[in-house]
C-alpha atoms as a PDB file:
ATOM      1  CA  UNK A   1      44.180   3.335 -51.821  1.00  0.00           C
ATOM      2  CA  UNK A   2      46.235   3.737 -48.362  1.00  0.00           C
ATOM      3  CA  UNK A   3      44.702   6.823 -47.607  1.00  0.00           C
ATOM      4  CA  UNK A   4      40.883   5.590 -48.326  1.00  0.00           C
ATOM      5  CA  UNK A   5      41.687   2.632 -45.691  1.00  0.00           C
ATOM      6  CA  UNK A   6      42.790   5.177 -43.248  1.00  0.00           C
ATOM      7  CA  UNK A   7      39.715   7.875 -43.793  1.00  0.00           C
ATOM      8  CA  UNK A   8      37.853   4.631 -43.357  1.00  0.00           C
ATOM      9  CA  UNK A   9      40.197   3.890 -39.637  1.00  0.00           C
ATOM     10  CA  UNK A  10      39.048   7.274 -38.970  1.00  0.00           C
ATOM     11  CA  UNK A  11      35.685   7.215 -39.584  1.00  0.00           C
ATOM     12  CA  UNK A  12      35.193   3.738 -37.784  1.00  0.00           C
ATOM     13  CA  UNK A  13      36.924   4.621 -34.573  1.00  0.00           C
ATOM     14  CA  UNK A  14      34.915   8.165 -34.656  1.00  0.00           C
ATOM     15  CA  UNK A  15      31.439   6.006 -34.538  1.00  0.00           C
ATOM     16  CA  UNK A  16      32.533   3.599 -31.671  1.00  0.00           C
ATOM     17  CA  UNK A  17      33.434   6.922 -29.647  1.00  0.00           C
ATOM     18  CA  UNK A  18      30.271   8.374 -30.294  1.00  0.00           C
ATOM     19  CA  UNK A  19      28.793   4.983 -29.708  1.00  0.00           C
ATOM     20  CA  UNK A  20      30.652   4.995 -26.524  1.00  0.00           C
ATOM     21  CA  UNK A  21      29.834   8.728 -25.470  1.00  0.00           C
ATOM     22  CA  UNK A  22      25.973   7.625 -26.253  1.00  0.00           C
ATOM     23  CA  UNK A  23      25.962   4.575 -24.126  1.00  0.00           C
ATOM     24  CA  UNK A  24      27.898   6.473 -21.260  1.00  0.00           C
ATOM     25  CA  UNK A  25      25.381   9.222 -21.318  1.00  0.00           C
ATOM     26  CA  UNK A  26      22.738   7.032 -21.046  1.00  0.00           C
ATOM     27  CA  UNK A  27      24.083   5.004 -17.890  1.00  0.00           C
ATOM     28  CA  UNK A  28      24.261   8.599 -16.533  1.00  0.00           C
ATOM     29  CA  UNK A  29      20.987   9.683 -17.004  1.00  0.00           C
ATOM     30  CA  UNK A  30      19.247   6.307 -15.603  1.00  0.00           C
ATOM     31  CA  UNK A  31      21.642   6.284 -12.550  1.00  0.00           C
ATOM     32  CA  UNK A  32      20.429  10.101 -11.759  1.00  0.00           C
ATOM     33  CA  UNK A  33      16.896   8.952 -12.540  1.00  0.00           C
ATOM     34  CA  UNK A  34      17.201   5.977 -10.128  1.00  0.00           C
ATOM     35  CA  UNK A  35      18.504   8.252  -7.362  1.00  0.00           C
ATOM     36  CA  UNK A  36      15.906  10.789  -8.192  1.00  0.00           C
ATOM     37  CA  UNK A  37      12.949   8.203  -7.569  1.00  0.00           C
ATOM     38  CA  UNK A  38      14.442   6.972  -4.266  1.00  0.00           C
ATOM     39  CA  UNK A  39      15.108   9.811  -2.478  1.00  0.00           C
ATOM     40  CA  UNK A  40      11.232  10.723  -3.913  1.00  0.00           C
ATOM     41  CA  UNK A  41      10.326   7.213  -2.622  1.00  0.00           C
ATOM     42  CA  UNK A  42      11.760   8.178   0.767  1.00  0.00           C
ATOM     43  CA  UNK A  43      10.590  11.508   1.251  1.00  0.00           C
ATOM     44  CA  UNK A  44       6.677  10.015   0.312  1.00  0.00           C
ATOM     45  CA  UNK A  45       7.456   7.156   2.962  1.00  0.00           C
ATOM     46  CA  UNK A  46       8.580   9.558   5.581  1.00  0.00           C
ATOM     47  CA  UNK A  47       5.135  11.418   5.544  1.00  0.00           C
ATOM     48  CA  UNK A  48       2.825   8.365   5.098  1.00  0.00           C
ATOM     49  CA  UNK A  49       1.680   7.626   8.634  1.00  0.00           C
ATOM     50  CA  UNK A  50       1.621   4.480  10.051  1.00  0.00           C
ATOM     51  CA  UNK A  51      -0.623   3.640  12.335  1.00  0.00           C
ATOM     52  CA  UNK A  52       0.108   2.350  16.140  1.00  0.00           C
ATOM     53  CA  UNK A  53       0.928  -1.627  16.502  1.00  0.00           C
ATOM     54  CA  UNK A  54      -1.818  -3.260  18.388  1.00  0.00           C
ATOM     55  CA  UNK A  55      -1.801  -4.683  21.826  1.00  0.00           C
ATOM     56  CA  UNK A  56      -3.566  -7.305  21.338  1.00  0.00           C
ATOM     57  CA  UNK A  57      -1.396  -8.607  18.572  1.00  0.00           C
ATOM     58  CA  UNK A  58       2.008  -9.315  20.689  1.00  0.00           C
ATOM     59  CA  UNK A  59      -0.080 -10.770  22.838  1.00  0.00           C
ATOM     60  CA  UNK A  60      -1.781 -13.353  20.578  1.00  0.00           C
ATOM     61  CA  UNK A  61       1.806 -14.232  19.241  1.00  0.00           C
ATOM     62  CA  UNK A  62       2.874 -14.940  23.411  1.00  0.00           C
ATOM     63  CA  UNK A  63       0.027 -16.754  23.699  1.00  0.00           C
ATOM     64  CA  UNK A  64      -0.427 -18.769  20.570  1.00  0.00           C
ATOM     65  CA  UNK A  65       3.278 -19.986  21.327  1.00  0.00           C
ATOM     66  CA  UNK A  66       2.554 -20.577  25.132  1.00  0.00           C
ATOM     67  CA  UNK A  67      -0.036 -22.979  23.819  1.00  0.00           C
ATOM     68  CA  UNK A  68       2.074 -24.480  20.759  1.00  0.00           C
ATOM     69  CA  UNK A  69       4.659 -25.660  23.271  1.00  0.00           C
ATOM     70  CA  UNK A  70       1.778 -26.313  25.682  1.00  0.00           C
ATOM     71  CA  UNK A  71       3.903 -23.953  28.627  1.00  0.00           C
ATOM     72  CA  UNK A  72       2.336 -23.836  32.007  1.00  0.00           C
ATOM     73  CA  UNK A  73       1.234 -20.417  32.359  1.00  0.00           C
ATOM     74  CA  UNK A  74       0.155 -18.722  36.060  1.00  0.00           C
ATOM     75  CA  UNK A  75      -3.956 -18.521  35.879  1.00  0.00           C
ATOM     76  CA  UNK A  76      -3.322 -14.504  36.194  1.00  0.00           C
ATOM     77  CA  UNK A  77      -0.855 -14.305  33.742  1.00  0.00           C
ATOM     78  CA  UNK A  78      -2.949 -16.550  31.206  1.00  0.00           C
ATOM     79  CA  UNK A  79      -6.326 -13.915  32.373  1.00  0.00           C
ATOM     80  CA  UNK A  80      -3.750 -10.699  31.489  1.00  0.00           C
ATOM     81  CA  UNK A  81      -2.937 -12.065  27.863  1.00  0.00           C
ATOM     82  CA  UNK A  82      -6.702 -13.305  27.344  1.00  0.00           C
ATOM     83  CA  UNK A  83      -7.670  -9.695  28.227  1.00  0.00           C
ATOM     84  CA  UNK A  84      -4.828  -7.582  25.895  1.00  0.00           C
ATOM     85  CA  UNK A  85      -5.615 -10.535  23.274  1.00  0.00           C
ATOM     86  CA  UNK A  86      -9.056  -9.531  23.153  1.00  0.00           C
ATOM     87  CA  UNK A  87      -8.407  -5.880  21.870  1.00  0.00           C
ATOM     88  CA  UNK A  88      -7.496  -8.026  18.752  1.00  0.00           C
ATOM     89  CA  UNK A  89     -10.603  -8.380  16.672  1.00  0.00           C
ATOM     90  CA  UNK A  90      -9.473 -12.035  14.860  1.00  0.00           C
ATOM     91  CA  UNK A  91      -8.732 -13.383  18.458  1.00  0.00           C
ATOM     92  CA  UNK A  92     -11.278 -15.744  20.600  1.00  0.00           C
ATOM     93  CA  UNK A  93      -9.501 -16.700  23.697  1.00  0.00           C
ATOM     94  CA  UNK A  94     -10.285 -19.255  26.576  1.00  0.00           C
ATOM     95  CA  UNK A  95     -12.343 -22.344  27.027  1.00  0.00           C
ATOM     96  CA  UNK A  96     -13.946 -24.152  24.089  1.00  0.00           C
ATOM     97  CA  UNK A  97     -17.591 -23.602  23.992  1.00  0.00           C
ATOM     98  CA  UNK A  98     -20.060 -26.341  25.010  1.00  0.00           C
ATOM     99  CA  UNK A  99     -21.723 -27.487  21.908  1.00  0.00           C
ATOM    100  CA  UNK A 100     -26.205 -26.257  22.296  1.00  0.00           C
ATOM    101  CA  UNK A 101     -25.304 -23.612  24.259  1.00  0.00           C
ATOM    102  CA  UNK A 102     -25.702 -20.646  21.810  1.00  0.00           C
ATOM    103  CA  UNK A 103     -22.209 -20.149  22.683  1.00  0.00           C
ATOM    104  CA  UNK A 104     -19.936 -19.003  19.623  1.00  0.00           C
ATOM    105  CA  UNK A 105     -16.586 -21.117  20.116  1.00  0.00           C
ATOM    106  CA  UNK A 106     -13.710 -19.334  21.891  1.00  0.00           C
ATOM    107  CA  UNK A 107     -11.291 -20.657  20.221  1.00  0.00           C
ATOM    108  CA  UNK A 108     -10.552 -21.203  16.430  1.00  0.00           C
ATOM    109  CA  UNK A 109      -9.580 -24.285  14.826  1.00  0.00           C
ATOM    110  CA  UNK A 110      -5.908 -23.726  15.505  1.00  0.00           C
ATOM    111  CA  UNK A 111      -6.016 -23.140  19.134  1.00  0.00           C
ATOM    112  CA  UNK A 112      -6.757 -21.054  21.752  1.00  0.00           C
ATOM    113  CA  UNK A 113      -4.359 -18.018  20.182  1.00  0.00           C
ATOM    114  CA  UNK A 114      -4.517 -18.477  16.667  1.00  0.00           C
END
């Protein structure tokens, strides 16, 4: 009976190396695959091209936070942002329109750079 117990020791440590062995080739094969889709990933992303920023957006940031803080700006300096703001199609800068004019409003409902 001392030598079934053994064959059985045998047998039993022979599955939980081949169990081992399985799960190790496993980890390998995902880990290579991860790598794999990155550097795919990257070389897709390094030929997509992006287009150019837009003026007109850094300059309705400057001015939407010129107004937030309510900063005294220089009338040409305020004119200069108004005009690279207004290559920004979402942007209506300056005055308020009058209402029964036939004036769409200049500015939107959260200020002059919003």
């Amino acid at each position: 009976m001392a030598g079934g117990w053994w064959r059985l020791g045998v047998v039993i440590g022979g599955v939980i190396i081949m169990m081992f062995l399985v799960i190790m080739l496993v980890v390998v094969v995902v880990v290579v695959l991860d790598i794999v889709v990155v550097m795919v990933v990257v070389v897709v992303a390094a030929q997509v091209k992006t287009p150019p920023p837009k003026p007109g957006a850094l300059a309705q940031r400057f001015g939407w936070l010129t107004d937030h803080v309510k900063a005294e700006v220089p009338p040409d300096i305020r004119e200069r942002v108004v005009q690279l703001a207004a290559k920004s199609r979402k942007t209506w800068l300056g005055p308020p329109a009058r209402a029964g004019l036939g004036i769409r409003s200049a500015t939107t409902r959260r200020g002059a750079f919003s």
